[in-house]
Protein backbone atom coordinates (compact mmCIF):
# COMPACT_ATOMS: atom_id res chain seq x y z
CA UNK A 1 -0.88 -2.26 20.02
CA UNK A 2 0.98 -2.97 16.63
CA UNK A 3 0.88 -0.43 13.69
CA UNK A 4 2.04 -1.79 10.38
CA UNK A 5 3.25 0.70 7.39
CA UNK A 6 2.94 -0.62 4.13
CA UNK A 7 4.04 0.83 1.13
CA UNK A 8 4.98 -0.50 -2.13
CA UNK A 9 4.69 1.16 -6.23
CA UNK A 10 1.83 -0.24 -8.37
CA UNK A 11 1.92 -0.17 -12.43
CA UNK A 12 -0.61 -1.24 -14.92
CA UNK A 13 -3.27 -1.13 -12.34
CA UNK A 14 -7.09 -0.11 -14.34
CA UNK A 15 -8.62 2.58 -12.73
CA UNK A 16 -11.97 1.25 -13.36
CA UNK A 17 -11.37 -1.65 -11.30
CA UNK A 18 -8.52 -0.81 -8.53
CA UNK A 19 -7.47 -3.44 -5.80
CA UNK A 20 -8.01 -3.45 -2.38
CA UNK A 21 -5.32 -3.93 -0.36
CA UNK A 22 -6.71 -6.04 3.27
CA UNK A 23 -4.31 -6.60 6.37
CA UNK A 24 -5.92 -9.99 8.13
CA UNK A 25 -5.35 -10.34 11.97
CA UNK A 26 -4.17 -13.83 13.68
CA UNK A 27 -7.79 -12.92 16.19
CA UNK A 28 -9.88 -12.22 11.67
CA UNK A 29 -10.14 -8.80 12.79
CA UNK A 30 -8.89 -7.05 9.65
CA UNK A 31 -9.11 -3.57 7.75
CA UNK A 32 -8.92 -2.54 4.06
CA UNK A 33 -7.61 0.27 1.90
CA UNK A 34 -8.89 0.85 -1.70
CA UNK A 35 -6.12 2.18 -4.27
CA UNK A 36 -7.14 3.13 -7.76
CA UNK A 37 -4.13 5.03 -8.90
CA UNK A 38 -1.03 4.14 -10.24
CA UNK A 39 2.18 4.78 -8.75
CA UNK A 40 3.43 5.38 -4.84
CA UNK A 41 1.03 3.68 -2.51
CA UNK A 42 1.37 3.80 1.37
CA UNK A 43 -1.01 3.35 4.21
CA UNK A 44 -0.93 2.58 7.70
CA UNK A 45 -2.43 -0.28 10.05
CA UNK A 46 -3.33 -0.20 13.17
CA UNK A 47 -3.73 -3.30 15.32
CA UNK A 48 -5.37 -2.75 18.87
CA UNK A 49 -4.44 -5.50 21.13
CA UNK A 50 -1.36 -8.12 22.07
CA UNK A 51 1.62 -7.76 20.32
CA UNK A 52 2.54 -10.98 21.00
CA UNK A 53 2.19 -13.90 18.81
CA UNK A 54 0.07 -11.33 16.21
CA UNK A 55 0.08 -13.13 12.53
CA UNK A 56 -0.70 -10.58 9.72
CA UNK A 57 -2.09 -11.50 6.16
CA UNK A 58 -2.15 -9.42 3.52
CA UNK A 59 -5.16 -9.97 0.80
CA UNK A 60 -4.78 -8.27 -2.57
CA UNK A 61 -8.21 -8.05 -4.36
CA UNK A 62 -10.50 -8.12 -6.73
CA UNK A 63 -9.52 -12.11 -6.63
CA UNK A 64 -7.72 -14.32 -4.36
CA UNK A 65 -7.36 -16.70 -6.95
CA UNK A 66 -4.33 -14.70 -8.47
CA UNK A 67 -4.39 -15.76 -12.49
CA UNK A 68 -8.19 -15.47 -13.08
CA UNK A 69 -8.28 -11.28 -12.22
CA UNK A 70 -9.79 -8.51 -14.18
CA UNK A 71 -6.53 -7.02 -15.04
CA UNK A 72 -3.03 -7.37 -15.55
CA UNK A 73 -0.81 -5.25 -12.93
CA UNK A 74 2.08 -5.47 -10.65
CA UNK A 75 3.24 -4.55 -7.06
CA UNK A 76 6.93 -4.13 -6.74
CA UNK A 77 9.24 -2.30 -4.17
CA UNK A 78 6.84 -4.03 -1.61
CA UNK A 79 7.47 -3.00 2.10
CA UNK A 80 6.02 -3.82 5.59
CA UNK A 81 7.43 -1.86 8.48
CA UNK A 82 6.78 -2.24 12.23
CA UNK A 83 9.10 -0.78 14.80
CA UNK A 84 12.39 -2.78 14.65
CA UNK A 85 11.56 -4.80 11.21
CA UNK A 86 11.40 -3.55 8.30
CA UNK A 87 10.67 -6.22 5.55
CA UNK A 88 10.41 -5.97 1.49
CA UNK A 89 8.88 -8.59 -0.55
CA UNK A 90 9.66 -9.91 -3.76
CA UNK A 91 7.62 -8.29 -6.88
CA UNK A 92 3.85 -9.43 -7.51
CA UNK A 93 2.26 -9.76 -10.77
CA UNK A 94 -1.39 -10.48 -10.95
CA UNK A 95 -1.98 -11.62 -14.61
CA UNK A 96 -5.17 -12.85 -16.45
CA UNK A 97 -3.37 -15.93 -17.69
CA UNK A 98 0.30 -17.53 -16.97
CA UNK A 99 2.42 -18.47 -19.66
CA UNK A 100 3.65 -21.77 -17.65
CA UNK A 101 0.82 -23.88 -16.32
CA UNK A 102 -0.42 -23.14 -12.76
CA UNK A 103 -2.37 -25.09 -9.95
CA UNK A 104 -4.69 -23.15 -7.01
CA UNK A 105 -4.34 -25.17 -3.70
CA UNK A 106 -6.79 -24.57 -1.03
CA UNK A 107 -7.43 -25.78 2.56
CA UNK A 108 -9.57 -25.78 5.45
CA UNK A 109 -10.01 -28.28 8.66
CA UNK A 110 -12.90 -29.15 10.52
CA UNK A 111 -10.92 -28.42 14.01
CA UNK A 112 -8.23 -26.15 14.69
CA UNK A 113 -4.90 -28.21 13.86
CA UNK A 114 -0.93 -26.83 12.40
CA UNK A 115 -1.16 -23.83 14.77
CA UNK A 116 -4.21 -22.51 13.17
CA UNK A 117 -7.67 -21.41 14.07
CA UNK A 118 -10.52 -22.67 11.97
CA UNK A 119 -13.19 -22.07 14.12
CA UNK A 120 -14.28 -19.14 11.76
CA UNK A 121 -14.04 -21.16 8.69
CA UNK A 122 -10.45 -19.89 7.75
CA UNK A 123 -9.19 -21.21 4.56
CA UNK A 124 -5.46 -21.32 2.90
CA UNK A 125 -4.93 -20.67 -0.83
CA UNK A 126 -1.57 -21.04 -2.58
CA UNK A 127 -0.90 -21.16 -6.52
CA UNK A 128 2.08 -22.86 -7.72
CA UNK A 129 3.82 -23.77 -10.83
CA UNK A 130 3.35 -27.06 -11.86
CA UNK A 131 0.77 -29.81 -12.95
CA UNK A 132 -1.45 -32.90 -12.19
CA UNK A 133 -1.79 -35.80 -14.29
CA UNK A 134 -3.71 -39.14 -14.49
CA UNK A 135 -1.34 -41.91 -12.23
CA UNK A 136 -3.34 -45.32 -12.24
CA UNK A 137 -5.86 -46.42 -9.39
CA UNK A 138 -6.24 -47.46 -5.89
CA UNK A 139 -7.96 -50.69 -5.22
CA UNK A 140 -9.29 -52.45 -2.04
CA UNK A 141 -10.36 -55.79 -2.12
CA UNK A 142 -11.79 -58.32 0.80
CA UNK A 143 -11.82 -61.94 -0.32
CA UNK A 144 -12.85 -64.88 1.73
CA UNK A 145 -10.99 -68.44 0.87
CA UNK A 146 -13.35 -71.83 1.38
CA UNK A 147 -12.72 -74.62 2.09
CA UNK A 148 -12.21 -76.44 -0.94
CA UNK A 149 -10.24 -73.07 -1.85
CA UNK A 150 -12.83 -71.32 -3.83
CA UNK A 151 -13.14 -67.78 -3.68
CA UNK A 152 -15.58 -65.32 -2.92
CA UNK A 153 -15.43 -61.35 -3.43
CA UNK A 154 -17.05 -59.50 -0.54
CA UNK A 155 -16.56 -56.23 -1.28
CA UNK A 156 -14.24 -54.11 -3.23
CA UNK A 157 -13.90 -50.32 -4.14
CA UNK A 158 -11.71 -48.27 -6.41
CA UNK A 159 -10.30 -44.72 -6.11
CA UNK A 160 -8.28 -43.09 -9.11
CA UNK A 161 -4.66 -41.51 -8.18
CA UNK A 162 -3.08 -38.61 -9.59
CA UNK A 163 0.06 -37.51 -9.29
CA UNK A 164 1.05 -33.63 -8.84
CA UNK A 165 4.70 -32.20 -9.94
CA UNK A 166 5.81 -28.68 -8.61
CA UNK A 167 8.06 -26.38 -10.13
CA UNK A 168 11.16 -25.18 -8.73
CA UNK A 169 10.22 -23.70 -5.48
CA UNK A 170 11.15 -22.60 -2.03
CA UNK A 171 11.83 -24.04 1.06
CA UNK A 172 8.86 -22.54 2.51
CA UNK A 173 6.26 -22.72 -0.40
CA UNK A 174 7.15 -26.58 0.61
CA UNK A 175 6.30 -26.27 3.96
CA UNK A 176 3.43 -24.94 3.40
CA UNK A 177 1.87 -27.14 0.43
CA UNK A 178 3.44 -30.24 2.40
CA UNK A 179 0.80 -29.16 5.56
CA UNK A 180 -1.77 -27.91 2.95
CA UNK A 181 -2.24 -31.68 1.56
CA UNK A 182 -2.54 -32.84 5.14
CA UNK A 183 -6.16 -30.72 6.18
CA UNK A 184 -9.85 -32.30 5.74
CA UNK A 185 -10.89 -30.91 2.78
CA UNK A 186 -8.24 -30.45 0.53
CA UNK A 187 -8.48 -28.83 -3.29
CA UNK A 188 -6.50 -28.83 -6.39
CA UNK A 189 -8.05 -26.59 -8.89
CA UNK A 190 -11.38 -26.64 -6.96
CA UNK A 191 -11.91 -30.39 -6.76
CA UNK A 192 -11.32 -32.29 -3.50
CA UNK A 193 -8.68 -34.85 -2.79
CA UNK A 194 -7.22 -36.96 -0.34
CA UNK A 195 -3.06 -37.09 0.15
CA UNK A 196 -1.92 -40.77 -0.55
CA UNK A 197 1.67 -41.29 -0.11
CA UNK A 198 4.50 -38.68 1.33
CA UNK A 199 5.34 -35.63 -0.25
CA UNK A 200 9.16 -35.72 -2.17
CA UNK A 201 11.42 -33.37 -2.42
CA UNK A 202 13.73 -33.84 -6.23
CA UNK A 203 17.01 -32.75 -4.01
CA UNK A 204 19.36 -30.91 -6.27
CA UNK A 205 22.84 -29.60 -4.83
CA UNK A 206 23.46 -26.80 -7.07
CA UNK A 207 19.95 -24.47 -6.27
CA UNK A 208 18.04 -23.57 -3.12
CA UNK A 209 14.68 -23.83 -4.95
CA UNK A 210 13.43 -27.35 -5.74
CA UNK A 211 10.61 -29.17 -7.60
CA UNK A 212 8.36 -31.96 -5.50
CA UNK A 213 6.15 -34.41 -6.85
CA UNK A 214 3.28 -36.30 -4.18
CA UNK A 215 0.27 -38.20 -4.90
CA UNK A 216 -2.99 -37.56 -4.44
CA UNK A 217 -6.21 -39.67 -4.76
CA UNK A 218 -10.29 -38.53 -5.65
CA UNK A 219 -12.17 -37.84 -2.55
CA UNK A 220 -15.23 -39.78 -4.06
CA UNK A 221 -15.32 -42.44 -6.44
CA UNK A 222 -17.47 -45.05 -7.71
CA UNK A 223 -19.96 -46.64 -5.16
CA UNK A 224 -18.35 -50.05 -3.39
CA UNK A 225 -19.11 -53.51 -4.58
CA UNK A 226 -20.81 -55.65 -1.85
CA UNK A 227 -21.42 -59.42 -2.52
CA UNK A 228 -25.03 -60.40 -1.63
């Protein structure tokens, strides 16, 4: 068995509304405290099984999609303790709007794949810094040649391309984007795309956070062109 204590000081928090504060279980076994006051919060988790390999989540509610909440209010002095470890997080604030633009990545697979399990319809969401913007299009084109070296289009189909910069970031916000981009249905912003190209790193020697820029193309796009 594997008890987690978490504790951590919330300010600015609506009474009204509260958060709920959910511990997620590598097996989706999970549990949920409800905190409507502001101040000292702590609770305690309990995890009945394996402690080996055990992957913990924690969801802060009312919305996953941090940036679109109720209310404005922040978590600092953020701790996790299990025997041995004892790990504090960096300050969250969970705002109604961002004063530098933002992007919501989400992503599922079909199969299990990256170490995950998505047999129960599990689904990543990160939200970065940084933006998407129109890039030019994708074409494919099948041409045949005659004889007398006339040509004929047999089909051809178009697909528009985006490209996506991210703000200075860490290594591991990288790692995980770089994967996200990689599942079966992938989302920026709620619509779906497909990755096209590799994902690229703008190396700097003088930080440890860095920006990335990748490319991206629509899902769907116009219907092909077949020749009769």
């Amino acid at each position: 068995d594997v008890t987690y204590t978490c504790w951590f000081t919330v300010t600015g928090l609506d009474s009204t509304h509260g958060m709920a504060v959910e511990i997620l279980y590598s097996d989706l076994s999970s549990e949920t405290h409800q905190v409507n006051t502001n101040g000292r919060q702590s609770f305690t988790f309990s995890y009945t099984g394996s402690a080996d390999n055990v992957t913990a989540l924690i969801i802060i509610s009312p919305s996953p999609h941090i940036g679109i909440t109720s209310e404005n209010f922040t978590l600092s002095n953020f701790y996790i303790y299990t025997p041995g470890n004892d790990n504090k997080s960096g300050a969250f604030t969970f705002a109604t709007g961002f004063a530098f633009p933002t992007m919501l990545f989400t992503a599922t697979n079909n199969d299990s794949a990256f170490g995950f399990d998505y047999s129960k319809s599990f689904t990543h969401y990160l939200r970065v810094w940084g933006n998407i913007k129109y890039n030019g299009y994708t074409e494919e084109k099948e041409v045949y040649n005659f004889s007398d070296n006339t040509n004929l289009l047999l089909t051809a189909s178009q697909l528009k391309q985006y490209e996506i910069s991210i703000g200075d970031a860490a290594e591991y916000v990288h790692d995980c984007l770089s994967i996200l981009r990689l599942h079966d249905t992938f989302t920026i912003n709620d619509k779906e795309y497909i990755p096209d190209g590799d994902y690229a790193l703008q190396v700097r020697k003088s930080t440890f956070v860095l920006p990335a820029k990748f490319t991206v193309k629509e899902q769907a796009g116009p219907s092909k062109n077949y020749a009769l």
